[in-house]
PDB file of N, CA and C in Angstrom:
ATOM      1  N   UNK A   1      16.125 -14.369  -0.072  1.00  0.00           N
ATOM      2  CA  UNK A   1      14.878 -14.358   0.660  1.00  0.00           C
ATOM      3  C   UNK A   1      14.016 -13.171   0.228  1.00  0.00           C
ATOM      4  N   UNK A   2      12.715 -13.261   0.435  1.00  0.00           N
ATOM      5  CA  UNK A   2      11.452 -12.093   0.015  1.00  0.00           C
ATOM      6  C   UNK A   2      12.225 -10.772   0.926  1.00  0.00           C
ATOM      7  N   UNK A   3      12.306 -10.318   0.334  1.00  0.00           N
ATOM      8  CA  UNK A   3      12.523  -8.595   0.953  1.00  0.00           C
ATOM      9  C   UNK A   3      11.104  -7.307   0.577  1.00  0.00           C
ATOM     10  N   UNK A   4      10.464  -7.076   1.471  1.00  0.00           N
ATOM     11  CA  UNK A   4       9.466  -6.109   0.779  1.00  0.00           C
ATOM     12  C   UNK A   4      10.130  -4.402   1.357  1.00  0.00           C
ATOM     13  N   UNK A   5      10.309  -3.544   1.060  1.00  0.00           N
ATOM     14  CA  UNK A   5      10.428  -2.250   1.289  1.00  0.00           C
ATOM     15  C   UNK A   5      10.021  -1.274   1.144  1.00  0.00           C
ATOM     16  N   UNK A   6       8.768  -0.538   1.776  1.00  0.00           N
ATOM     17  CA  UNK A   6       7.868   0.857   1.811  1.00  0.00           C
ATOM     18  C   UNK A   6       8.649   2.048   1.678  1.00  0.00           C
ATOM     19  N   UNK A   7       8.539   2.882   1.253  1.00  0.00           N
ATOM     20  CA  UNK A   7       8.901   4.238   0.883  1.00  0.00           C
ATOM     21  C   UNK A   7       7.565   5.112   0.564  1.00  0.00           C
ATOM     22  N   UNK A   8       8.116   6.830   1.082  1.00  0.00           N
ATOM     23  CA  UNK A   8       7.013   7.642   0.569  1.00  0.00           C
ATOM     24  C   UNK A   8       5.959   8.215   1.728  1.00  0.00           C
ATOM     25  N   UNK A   9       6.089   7.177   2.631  1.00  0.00           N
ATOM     26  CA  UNK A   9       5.173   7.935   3.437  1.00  0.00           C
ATOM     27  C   UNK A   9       5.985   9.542   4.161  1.00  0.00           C
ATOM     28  N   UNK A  10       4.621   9.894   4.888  1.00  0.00           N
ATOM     29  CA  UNK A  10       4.916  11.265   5.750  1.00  0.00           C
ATOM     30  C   UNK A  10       4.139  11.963   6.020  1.00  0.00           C
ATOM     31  N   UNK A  11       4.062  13.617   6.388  1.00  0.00           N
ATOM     32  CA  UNK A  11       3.017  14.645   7.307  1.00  0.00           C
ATOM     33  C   UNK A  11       2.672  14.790   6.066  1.00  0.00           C
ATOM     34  N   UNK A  12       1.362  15.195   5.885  1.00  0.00           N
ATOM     35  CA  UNK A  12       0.368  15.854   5.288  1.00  0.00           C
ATOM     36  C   UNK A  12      -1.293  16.326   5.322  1.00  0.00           C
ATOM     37  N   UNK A  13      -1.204  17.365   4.828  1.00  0.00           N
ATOM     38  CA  UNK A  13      -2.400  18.336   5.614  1.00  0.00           C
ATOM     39  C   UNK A  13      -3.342  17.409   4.773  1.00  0.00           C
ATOM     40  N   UNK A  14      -4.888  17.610   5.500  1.00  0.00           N
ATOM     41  CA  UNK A  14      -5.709  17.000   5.111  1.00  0.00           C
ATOM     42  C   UNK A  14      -6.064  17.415   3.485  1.00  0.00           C
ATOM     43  N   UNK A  15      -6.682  16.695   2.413  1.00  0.00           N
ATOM     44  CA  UNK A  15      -7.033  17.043   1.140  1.00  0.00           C
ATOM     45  C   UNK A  15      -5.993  16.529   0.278  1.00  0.00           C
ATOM     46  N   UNK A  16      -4.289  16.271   0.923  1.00  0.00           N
ATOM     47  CA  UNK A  16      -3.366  16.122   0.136  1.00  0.00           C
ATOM     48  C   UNK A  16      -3.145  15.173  -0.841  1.00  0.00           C
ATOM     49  N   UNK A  17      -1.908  14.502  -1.360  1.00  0.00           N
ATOM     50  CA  UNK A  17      -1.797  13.238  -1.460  1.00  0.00           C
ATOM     51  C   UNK A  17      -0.150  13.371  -1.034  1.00  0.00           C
ATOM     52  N   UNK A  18      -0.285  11.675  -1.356  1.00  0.00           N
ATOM     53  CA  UNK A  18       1.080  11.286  -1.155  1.00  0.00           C
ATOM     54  C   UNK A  18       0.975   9.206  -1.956  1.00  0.00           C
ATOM     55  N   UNK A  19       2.054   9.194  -2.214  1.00  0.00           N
ATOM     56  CA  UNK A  19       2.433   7.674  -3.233  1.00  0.00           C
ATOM     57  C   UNK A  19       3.265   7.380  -2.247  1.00  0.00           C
ATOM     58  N   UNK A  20       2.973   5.890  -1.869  1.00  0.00           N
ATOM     59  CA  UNK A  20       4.034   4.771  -1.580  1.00  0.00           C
ATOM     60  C   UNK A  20       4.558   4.335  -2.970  1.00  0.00           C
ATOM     61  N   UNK A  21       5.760   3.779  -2.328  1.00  0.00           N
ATOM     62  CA  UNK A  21       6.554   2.454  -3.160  1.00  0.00           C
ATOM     63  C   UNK A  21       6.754   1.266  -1.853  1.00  0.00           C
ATOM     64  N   UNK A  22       6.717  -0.161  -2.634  1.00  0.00           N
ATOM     65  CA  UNK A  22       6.779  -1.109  -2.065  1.00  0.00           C
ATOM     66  C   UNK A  22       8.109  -1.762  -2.962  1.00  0.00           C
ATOM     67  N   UNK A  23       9.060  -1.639  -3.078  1.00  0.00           N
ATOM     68  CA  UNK A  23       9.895  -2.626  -3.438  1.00  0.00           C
ATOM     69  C   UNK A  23      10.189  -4.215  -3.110  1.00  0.00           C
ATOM     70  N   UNK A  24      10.420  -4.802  -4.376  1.00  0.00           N
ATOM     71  CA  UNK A  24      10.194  -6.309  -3.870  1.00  0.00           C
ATOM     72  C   UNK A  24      11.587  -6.764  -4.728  1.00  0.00           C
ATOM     73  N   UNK A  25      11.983  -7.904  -3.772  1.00  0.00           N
ATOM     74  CA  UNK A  25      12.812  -8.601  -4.186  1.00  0.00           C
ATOM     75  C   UNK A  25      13.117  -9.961  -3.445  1.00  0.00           C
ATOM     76  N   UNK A  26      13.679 -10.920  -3.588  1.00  0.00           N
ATOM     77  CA  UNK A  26      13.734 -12.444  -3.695  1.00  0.00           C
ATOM     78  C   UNK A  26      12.914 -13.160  -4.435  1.00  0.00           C
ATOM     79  N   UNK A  27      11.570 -12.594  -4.790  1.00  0.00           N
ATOM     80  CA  UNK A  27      10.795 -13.408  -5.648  1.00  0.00           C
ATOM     81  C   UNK A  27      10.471 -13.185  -6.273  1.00  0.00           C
ATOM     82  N   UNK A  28       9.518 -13.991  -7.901  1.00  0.00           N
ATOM     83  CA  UNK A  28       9.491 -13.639  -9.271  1.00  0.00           C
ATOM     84  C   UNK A  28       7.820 -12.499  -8.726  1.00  0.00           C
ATOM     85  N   UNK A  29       8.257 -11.555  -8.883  1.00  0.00           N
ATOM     86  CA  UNK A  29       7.477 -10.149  -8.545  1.00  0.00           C
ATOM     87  C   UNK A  29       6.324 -10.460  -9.029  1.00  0.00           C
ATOM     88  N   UNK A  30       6.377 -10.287 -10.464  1.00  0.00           N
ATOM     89  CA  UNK A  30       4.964 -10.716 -11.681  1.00  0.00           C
ATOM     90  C   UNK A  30       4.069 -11.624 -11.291  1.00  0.00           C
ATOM     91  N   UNK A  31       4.227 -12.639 -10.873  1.00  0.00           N
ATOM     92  CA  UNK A  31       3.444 -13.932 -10.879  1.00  0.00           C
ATOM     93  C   UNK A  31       2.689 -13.494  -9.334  1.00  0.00           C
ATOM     94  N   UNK A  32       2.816 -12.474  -8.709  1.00  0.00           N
ATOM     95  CA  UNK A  32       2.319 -12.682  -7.328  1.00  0.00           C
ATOM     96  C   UNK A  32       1.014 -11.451  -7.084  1.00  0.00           C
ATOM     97  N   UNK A  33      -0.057 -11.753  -6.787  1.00  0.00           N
ATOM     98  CA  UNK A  33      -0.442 -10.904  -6.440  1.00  0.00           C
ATOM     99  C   UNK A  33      -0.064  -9.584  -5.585  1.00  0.00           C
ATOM    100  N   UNK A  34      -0.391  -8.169  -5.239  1.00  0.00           N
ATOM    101  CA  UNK A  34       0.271  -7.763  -4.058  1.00  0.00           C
ATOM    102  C   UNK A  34      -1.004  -7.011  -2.956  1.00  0.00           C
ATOM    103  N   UNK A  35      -0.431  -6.295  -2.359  1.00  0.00           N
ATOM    104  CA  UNK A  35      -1.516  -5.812  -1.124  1.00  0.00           C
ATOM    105  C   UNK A  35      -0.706  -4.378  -0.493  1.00  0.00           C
ATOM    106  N   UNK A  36      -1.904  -3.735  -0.028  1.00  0.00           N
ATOM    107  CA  UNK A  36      -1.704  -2.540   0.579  1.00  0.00           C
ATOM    108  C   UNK A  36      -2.741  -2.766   1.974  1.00  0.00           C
ATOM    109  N   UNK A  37      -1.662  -3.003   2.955  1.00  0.00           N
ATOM    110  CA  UNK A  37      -2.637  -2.659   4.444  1.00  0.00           C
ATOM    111  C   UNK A  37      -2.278  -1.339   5.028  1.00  0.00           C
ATOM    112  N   UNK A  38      -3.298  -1.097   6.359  1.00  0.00           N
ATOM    113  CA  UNK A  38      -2.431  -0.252   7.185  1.00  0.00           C
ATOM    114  C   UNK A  38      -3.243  -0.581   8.619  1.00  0.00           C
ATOM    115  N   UNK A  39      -2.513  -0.036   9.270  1.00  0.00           N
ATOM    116  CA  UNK A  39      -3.074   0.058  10.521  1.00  0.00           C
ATOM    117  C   UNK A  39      -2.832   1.104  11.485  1.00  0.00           C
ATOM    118  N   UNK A  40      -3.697   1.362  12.237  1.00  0.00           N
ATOM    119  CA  UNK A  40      -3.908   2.770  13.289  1.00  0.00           C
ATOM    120  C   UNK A  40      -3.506   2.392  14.419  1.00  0.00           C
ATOM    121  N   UNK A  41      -3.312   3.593  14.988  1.00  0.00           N
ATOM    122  CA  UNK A  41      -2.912   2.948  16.656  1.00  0.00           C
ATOM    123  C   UNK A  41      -4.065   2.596  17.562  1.00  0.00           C
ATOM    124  N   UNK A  42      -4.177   0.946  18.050  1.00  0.00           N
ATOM    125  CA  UNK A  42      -5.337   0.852  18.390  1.00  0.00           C
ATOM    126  C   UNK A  42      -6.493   0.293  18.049  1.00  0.00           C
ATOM    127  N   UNK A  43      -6.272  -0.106  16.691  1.00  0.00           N
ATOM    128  CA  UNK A  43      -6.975  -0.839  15.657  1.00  0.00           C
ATOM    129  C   UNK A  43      -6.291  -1.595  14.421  1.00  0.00           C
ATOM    130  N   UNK A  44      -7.486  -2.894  14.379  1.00  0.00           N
ATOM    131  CA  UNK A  44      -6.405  -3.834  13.678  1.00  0.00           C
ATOM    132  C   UNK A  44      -6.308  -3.694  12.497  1.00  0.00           C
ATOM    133  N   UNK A  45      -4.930  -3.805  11.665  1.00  0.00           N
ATOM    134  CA  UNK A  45      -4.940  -3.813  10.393  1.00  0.00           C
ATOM    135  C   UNK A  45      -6.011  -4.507   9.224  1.00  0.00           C
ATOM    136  N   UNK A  46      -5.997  -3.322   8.760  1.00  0.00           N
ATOM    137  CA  UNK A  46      -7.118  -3.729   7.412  1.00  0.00           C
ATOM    138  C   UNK A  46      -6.301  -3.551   6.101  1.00  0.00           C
ATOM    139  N   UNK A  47      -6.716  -4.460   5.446  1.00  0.00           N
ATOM    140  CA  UNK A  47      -7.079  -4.265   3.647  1.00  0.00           C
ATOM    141  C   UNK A  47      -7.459  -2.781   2.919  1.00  0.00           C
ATOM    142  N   UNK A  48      -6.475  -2.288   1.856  1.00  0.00           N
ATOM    143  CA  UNK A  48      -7.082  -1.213   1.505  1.00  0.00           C
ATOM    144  C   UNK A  48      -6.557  -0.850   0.209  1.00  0.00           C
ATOM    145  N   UNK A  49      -6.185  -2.376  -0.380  1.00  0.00           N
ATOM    146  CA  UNK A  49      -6.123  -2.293  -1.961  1.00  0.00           C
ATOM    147  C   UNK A  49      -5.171  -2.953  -2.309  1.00  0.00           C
ATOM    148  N   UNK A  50      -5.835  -4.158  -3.604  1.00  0.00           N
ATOM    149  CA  UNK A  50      -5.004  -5.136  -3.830  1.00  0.00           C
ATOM    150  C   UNK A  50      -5.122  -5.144  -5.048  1.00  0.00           C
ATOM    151  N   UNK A  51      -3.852  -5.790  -5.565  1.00  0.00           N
ATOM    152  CA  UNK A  51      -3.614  -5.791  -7.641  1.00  0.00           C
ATOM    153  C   UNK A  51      -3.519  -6.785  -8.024  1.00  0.00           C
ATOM    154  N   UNK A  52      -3.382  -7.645  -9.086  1.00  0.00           N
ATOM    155  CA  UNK A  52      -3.458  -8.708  -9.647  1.00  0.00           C
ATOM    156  C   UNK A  52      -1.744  -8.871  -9.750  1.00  0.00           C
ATOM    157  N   UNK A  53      -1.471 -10.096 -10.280  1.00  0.00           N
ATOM    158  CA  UNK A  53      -0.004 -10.218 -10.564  1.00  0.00           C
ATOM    159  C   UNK A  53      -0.112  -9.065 -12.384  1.00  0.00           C
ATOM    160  N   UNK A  54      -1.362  -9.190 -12.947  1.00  0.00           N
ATOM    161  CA  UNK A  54      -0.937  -8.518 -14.017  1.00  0.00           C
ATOM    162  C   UNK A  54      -1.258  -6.918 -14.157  1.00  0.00           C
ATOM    163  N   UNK A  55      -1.889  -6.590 -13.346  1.00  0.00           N
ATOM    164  CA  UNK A  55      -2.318  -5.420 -12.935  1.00  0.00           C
ATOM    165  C   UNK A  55      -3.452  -5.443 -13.175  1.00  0.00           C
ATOM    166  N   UNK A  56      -4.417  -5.912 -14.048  1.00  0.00           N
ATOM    167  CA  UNK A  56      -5.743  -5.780 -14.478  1.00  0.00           C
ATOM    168  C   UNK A  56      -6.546  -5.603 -13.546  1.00  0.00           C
ATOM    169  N   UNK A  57      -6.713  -6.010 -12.048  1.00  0.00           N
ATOM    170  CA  UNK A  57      -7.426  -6.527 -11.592  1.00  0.00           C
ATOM    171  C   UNK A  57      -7.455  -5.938 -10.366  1.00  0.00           C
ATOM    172  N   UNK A  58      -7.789  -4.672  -9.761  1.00  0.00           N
ATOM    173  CA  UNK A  58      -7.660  -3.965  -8.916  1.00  0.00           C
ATOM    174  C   UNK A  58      -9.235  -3.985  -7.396  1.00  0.00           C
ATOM    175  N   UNK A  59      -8.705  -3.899  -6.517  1.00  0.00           N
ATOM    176  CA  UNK A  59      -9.621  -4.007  -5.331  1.00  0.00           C
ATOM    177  C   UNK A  59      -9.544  -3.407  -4.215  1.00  0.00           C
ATOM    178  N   UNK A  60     -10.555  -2.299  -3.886  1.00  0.00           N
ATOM    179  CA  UNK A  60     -10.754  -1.318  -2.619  1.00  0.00           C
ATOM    180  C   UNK A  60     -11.655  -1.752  -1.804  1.00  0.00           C
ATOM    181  N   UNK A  61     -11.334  -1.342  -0.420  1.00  0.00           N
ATOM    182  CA  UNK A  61     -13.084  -0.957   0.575  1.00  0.00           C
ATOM    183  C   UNK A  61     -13.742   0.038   0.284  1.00  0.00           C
ATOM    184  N   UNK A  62     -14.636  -0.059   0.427  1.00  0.00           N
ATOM    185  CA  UNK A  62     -15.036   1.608   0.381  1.00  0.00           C
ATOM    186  C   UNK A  62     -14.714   2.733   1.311  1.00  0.00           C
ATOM    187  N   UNK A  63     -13.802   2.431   1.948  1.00  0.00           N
ATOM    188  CA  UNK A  63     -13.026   3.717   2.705  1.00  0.00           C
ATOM    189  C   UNK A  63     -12.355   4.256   2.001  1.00  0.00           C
ATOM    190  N   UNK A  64     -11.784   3.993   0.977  1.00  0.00           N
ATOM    191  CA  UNK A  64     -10.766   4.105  -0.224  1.00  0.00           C
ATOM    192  C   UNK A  64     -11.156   4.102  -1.377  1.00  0.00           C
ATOM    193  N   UNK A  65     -11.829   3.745  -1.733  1.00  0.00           N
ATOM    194  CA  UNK A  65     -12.185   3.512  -3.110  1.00  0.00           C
ATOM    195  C   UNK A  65     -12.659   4.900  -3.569  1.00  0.00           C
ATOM    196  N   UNK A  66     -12.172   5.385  -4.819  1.00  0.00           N
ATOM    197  CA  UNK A  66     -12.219   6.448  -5.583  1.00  0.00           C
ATOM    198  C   UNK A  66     -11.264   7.800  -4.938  1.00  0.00           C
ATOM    199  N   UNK A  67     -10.398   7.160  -3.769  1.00  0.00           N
ATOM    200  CA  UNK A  67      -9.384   8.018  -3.499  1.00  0.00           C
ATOM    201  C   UNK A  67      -8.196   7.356  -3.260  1.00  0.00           C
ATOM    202  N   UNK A  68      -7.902   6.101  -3.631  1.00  0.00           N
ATOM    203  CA  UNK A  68      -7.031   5.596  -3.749  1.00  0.00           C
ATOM    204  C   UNK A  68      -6.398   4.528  -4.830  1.00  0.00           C
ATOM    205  N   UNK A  69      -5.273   4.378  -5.298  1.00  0.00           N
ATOM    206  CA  UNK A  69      -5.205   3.626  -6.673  1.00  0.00           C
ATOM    207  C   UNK A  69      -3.978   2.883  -6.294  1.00  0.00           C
ATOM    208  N   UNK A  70      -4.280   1.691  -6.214  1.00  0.00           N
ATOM    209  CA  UNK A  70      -2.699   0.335  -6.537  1.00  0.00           C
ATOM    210  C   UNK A  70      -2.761   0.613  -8.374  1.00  0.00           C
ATOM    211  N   UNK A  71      -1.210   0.086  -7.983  1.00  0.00           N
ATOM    212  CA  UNK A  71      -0.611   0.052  -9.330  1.00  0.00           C
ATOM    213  C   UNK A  71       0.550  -1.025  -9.024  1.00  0.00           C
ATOM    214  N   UNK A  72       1.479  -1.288 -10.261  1.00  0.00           N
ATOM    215  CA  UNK A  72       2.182  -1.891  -9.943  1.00  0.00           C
ATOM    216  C   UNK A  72       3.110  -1.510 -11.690  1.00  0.00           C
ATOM    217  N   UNK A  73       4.749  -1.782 -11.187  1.00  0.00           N
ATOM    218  CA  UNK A  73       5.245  -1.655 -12.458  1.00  0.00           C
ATOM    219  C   UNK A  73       6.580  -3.089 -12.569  1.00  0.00           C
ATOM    220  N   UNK A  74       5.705  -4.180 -13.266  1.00  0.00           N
ATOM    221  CA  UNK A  74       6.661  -5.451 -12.795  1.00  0.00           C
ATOM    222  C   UNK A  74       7.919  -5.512 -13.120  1.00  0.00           C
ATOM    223  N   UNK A  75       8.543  -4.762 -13.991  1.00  0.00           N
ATOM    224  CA  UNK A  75       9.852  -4.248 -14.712  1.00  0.00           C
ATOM    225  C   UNK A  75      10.462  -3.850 -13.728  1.00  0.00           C
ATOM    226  N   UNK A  76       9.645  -3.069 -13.076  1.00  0.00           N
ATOM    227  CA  UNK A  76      11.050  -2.280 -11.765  1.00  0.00           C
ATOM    228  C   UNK A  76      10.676  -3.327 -10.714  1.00  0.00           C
ATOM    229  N   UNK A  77       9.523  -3.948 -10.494  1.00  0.00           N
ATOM    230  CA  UNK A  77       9.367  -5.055  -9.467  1.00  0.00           C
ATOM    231  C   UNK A  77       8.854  -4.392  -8.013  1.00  0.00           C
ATOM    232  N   UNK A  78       8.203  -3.280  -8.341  1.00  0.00           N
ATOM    233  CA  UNK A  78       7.637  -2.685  -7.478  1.00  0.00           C
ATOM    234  C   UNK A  78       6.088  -2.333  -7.367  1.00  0.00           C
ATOM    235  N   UNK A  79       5.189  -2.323  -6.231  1.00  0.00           N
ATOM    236  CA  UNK A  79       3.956  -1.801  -6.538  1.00  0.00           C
ATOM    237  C   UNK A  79       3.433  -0.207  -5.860  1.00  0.00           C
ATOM    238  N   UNK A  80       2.694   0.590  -6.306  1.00  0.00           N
ATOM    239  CA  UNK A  80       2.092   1.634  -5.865  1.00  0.00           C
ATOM    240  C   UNK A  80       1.238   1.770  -5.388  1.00  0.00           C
ATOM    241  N   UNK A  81       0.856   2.835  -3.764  1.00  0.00           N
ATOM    242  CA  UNK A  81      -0.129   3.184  -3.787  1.00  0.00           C
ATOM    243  C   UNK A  81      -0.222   4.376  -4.006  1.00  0.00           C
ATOM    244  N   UNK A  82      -1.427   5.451  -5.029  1.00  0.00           N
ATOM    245  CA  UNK A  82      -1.668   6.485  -4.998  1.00  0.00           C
ATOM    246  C   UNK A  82      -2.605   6.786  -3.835  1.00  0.00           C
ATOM    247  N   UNK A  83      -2.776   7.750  -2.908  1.00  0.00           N
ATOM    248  CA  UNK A  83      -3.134   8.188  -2.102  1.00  0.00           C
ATOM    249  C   UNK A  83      -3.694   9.693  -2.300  1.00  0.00           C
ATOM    250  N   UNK A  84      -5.167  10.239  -2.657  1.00  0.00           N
ATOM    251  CA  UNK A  84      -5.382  11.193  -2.816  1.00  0.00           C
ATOM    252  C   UNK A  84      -6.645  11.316  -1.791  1.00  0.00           C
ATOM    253  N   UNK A  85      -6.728  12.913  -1.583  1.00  0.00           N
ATOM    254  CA  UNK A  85      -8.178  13.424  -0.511  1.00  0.00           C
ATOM    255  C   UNK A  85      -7.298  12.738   0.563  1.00  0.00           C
ATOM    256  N   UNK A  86      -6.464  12.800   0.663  1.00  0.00           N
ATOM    257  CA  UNK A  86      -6.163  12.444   2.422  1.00  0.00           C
ATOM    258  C   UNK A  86      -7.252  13.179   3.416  1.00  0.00           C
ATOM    259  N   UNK A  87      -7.178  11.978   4.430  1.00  0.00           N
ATOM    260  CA  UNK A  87      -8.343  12.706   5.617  1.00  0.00           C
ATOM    261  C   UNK A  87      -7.965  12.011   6.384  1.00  0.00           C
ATOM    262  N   UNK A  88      -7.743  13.006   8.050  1.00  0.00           N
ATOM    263  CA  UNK A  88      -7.389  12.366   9.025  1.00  0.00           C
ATOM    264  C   UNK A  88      -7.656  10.954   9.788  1.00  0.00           C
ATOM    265  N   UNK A  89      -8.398  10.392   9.311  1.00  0.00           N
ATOM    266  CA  UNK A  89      -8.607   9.257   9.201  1.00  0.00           C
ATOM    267  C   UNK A  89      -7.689   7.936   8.982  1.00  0.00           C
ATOM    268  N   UNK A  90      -7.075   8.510   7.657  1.00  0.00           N
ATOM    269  CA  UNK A  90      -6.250   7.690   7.225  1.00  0.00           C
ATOM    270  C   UNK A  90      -4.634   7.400   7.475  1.00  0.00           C
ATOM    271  N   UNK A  91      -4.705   8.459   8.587  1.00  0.00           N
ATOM    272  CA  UNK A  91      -3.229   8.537   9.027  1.00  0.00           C
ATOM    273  C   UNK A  91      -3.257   6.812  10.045  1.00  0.00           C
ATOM    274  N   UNK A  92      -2.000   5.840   9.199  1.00  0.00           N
ATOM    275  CA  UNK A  92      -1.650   4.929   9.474  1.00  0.00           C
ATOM    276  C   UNK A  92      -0.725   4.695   9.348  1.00  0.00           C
ATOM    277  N   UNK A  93       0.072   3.024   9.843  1.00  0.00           N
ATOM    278  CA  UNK A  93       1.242   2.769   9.607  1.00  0.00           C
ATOM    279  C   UNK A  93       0.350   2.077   8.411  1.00  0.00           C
ATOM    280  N   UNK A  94       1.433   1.941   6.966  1.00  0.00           N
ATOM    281  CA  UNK A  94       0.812   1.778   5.485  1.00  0.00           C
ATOM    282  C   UNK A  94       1.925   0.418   5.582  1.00  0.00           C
ATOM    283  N   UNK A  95       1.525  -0.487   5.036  1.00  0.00           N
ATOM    284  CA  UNK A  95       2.674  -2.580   5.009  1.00  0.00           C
ATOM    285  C   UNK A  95       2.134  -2.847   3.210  1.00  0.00           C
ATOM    286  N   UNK A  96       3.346  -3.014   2.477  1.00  0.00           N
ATOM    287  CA  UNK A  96       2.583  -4.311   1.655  1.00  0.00           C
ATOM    288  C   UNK A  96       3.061  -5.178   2.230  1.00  0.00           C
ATOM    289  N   UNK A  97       2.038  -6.152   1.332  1.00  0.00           N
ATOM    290  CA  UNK A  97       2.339  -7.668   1.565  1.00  0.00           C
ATOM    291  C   UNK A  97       2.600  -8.255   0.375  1.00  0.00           C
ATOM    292  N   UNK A  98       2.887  -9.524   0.467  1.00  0.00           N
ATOM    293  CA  UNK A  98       3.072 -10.550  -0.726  1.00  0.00           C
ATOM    294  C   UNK A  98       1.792 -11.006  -0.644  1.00  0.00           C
ATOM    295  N   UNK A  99       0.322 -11.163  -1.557  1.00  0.00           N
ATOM    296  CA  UNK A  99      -0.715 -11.862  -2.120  1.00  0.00           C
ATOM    297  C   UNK A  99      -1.695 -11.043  -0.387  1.00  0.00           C
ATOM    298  N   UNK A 100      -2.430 -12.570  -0.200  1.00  0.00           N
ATOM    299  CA  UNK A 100      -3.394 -12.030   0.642  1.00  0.00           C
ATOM    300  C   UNK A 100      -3.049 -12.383   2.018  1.00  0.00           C
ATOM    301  N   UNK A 101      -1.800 -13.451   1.849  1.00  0.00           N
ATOM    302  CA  UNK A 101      -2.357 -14.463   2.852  1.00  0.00           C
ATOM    303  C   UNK A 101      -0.691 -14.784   3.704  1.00  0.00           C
ATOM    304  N   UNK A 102      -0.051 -14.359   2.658  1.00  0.00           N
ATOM    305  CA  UNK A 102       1.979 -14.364   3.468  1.00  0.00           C
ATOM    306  C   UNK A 102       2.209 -14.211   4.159  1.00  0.00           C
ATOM    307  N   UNK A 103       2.670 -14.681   4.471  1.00  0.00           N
ATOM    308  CA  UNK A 103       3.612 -13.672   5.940  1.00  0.00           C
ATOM    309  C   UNK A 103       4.788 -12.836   5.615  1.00  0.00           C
ATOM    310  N   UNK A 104       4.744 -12.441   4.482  1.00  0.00           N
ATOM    311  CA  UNK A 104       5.333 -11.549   3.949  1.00  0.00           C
ATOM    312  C   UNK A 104       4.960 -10.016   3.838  1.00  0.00           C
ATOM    313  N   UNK A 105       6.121  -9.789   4.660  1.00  0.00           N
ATOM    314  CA  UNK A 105       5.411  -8.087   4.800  1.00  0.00           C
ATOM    315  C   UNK A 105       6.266  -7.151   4.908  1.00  0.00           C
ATOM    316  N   UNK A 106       6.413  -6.070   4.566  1.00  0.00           N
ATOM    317  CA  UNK A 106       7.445  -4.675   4.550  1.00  0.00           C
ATOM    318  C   UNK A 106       7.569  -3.935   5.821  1.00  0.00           C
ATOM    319  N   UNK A 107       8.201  -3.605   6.149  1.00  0.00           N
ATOM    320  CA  UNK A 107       8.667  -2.994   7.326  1.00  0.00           C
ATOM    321  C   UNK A 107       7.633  -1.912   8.019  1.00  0.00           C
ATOM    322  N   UNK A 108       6.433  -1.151   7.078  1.00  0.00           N
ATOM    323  CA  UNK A 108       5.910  -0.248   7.121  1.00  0.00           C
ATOM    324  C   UNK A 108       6.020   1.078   7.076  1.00  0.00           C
ATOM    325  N   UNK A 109       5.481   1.989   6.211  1.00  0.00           N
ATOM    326  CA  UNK A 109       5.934   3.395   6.321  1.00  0.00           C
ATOM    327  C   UNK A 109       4.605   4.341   7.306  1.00  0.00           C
ATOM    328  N   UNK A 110       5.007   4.926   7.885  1.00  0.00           N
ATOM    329  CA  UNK A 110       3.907   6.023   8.630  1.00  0.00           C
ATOM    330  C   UNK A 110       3.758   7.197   7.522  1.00  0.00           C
ATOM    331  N   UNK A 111       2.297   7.149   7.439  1.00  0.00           N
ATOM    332  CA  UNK A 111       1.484   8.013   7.141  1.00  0.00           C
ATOM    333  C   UNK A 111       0.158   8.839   7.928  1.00  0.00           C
ATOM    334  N   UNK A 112       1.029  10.258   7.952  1.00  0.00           N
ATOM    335  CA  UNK A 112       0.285  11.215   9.389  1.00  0.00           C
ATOM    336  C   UNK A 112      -0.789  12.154   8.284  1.00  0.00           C
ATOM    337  N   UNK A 113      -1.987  12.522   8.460  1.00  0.00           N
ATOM    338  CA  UNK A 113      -2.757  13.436   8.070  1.00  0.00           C
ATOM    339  C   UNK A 113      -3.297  14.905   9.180  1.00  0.00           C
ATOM    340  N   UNK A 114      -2.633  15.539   9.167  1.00  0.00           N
ATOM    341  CA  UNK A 114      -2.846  16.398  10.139  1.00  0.00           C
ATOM    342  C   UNK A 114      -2.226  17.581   9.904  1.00  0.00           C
ATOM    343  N   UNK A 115      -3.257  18.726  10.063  1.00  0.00           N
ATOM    344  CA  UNK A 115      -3.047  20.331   9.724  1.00  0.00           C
ATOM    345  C   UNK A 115      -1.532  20.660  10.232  1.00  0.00           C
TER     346      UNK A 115
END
């Protein structure tokens, strides 16, 4: 069965960074698009960067965009988020998903931004 697994999150002062890992396994990794949500306490999960199955093809909001980078490395069968300029803002619980639309989703890692 699809297994997704977050790693990486944690405390960090505002300006920082920090990288998820999403590990994937039960399904052919490559062929699937992937996704980076998160959500706050209190507000509903959003979209905040998605990759192609080949990587080419990368997509932010502009809450993120130019401080944040998906990646993906289909060999290890895992995808990345880089996370830079943290700002309290962005302290969320961080989910991939499988494509846009799955119900496939990772357990979530918490990510805190705070002095």
């Amino acid at each position: 069965q699809v297994h997704l697994v977050e790693s990486g999150g944690g405390l960090v002062q505002p300006g920082g960074s920090l990288r998820l890992s999403c590990a994937a396994s039960g399904f052919t990794f490559s062929t699937y698009y992937m996704t980076w949500y998160r959500q706050a306490p209190g507000k509903e999960r959003e979209l905040v960067a998605a990759i192609s199955n080949t990587g080419t093809i990368t997509n932010y909001p502009d809450s993120v965009k130019g401080r944040f980078t998906i990646s993906r490395d289909n060999a290890k069968n895992t995808a990345y988020l880089q996370m830079n300029s943290l700002k309290p803002e962005d302290t969320a619980v961080y989910y991939c998903r499988r494509g846009y639309s799955s119900n496939y989703w990772g357990q979530g890692t918490q990510v805190t931004v705070s002095l």
